[in-house]
C-alpha atoms as a PDB file:
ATOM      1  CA  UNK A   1       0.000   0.000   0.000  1.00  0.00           C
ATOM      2  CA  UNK A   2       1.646   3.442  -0.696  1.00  0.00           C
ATOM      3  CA  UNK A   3       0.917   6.221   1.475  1.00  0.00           C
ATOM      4  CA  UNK A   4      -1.208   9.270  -0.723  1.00  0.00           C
ATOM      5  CA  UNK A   5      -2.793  12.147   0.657  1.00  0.00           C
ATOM      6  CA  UNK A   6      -2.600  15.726   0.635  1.00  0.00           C
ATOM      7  CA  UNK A   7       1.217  16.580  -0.675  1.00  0.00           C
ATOM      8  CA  UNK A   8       2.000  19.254   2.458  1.00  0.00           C
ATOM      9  CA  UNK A   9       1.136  16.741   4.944  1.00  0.00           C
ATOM     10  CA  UNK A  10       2.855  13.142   3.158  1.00  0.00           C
ATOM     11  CA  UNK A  11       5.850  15.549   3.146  1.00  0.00           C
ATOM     12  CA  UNK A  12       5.613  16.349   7.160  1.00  0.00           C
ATOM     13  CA  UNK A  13       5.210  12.334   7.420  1.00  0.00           C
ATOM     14  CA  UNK A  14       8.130  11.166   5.475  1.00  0.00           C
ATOM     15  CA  UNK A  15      10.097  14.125   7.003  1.00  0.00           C
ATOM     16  CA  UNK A  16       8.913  12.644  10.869  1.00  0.00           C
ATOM     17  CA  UNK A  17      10.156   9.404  10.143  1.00  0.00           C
ATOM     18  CA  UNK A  18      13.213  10.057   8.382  1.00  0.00           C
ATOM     19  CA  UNK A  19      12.264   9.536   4.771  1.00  0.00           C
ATOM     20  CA  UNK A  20      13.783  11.733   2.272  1.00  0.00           C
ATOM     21  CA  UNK A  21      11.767  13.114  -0.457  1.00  0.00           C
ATOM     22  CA  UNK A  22      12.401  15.290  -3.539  1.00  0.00           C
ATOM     23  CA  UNK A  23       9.771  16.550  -6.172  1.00  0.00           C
ATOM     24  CA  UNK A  24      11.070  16.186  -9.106  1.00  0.00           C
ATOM     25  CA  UNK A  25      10.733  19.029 -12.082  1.00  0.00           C
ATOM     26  CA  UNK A  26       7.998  16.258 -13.577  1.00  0.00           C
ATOM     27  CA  UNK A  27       5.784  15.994 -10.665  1.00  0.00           C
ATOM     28  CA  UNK A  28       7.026  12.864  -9.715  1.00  0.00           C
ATOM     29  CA  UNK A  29       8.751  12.154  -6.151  1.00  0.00           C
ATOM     30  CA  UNK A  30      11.602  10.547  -5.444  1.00  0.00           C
ATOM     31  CA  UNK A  31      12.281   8.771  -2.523  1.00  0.00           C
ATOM     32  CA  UNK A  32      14.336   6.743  -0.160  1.00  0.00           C
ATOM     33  CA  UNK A  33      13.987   2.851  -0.814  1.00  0.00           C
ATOM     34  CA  UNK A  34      12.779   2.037   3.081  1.00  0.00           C
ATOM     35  CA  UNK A  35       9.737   0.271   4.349  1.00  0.00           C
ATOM     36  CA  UNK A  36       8.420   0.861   8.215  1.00  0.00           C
ATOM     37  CA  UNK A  37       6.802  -0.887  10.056  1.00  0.00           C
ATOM     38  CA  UNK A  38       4.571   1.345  12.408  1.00  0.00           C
ATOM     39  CA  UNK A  39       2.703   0.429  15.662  1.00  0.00           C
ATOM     40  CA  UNK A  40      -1.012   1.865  16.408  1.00  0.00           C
ATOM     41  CA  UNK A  41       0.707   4.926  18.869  1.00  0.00           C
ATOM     42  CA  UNK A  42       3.093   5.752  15.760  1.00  0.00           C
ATOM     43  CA  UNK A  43       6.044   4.593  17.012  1.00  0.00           C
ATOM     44  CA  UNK A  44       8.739   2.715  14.018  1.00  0.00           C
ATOM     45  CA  UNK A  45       8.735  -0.681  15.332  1.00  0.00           C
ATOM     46  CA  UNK A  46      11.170  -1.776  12.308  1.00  0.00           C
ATOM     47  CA  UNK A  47      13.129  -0.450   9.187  1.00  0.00           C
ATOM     48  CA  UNK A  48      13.537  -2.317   6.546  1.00  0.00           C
ATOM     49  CA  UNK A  49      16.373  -1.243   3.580  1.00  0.00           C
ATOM     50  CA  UNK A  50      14.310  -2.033   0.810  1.00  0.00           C
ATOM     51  CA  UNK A  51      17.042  -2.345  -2.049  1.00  0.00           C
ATOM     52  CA  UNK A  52      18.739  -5.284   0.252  1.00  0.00           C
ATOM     53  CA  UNK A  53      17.975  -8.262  -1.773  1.00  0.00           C
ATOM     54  CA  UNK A  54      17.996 -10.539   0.880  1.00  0.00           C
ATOM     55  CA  UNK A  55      14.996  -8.788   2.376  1.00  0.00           C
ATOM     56  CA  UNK A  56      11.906 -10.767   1.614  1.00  0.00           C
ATOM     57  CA  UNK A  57       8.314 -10.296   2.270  1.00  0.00           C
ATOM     58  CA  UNK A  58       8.168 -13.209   4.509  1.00  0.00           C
ATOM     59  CA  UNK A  59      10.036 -11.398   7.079  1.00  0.00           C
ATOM     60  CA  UNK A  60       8.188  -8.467   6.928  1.00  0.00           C
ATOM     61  CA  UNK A  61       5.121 -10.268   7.591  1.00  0.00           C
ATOM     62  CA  UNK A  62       6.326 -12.331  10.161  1.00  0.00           C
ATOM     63  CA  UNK A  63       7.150  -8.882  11.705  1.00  0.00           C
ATOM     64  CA  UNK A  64       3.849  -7.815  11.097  1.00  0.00           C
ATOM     65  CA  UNK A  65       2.267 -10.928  12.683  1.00  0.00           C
ATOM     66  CA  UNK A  66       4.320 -10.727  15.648  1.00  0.00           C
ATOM     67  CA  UNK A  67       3.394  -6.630  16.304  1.00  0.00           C
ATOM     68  CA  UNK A  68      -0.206  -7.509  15.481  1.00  0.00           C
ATOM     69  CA  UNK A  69      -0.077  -9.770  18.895  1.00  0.00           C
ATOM     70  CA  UNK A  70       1.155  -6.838  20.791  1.00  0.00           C
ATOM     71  CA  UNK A  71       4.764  -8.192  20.957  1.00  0.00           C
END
Protein backbone atom coordinates (compact mmCIF):
# COMPACT_ATOMS: atom_id res chain seq x y z
CA UNK A 1 0.00 0.00 0.00
CA UNK A 2 1.65 3.44 -0.70
CA UNK A 3 0.92 6.22 1.47
CA UNK A 4 -1.21 9.27 -0.72
CA UNK A 5 -2.79 12.15 0.66
CA UNK A 6 -2.60 15.73 0.63
CA UNK A 7 1.22 16.58 -0.67
CA UNK A 8 2.00 19.25 2.46
CA UNK A 9 1.14 16.74 4.94
CA UNK A 10 2.86 13.14 3.16
CA UNK A 11 5.85 15.55 3.15
CA UNK A 12 5.61 16.35 7.16
CA UNK A 13 5.21 12.33 7.42
CA UNK A 14 8.13 11.17 5.48
CA UNK A 15 10.10 14.12 7.00
CA UNK A 16 8.91 12.64 10.87
CA UNK A 17 10.16 9.40 10.14
CA UNK A 18 13.21 10.06 8.38
CA UNK A 19 12.26 9.54 4.77
CA UNK A 20 13.78 11.73 2.27
CA UNK A 21 11.77 13.11 -0.46
CA UNK A 22 12.40 15.29 -3.54
CA UNK A 23 9.77 16.55 -6.17
CA UNK A 24 11.07 16.19 -9.11
CA UNK A 25 10.73 19.03 -12.08
CA UNK A 26 8.00 16.26 -13.58
CA UNK A 27 5.78 15.99 -10.67
CA UNK A 28 7.03 12.86 -9.72
CA UNK A 29 8.75 12.15 -6.15
CA UNK A 30 11.60 10.55 -5.44
CA UNK A 31 12.28 8.77 -2.52
CA UNK A 32 14.34 6.74 -0.16
CA UNK A 33 13.99 2.85 -0.81
CA UNK A 34 12.78 2.04 3.08
CA UNK A 35 9.74 0.27 4.35
CA UNK A 36 8.42 0.86 8.21
CA UNK A 37 6.80 -0.89 10.06
CA UNK A 38 4.57 1.35 12.41
CA UNK A 39 2.70 0.43 15.66
CA UNK A 40 -1.01 1.87 16.41
CA UNK A 41 0.71 4.93 18.87
CA UNK A 42 3.09 5.75 15.76
CA UNK A 43 6.04 4.59 17.01
CA UNK A 44 8.74 2.71 14.02
CA UNK A 45 8.74 -0.68 15.33
CA UNK A 46 11.17 -1.78 12.31
CA UNK A 47 13.13 -0.45 9.19
CA UNK A 48 13.54 -2.32 6.55
CA UNK A 49 16.37 -1.24 3.58
CA UNK A 50 14.31 -2.03 0.81
CA UNK A 51 17.04 -2.35 -2.05
CA UNK A 52 18.74 -5.28 0.25
CA UNK A 53 17.98 -8.26 -1.77
CA UNK A 54 18.00 -10.54 0.88
CA UNK A 55 15.00 -8.79 2.38
CA UNK A 56 11.91 -10.77 1.61
CA UNK A 57 8.31 -10.30 2.27
CA UNK A 58 8.17 -13.21 4.51
CA UNK A 59 10.04 -11.40 7.08
CA UNK A 60 8.19 -8.47 6.93
CA UNK A 61 5.12 -10.27 7.59
CA UNK A 62 6.33 -12.33 10.16
CA UNK A 63 7.15 -8.88 11.70
CA UNK A 64 3.85 -7.82 11.10
CA UNK A 65 2.27 -10.93 12.68
CA UNK A 66 4.32 -10.73 15.65
CA UNK A 67 3.39 -6.63 16.30
CA UNK A 68 -0.21 -7.51 15.48
CA UNK A 69 -0.08 -9.77 18.89
CA UNK A 70 1.15 -6.84 20.79
CA UNK A 71 4.76 -8.19 20.96
Amino acid sequence: MFLRGEEAKVHKLAEDFGIMVIKEKDGNFSHSNAILLVDPKGMIRNYYDASNPQLDADHIVKDVITLSKGK
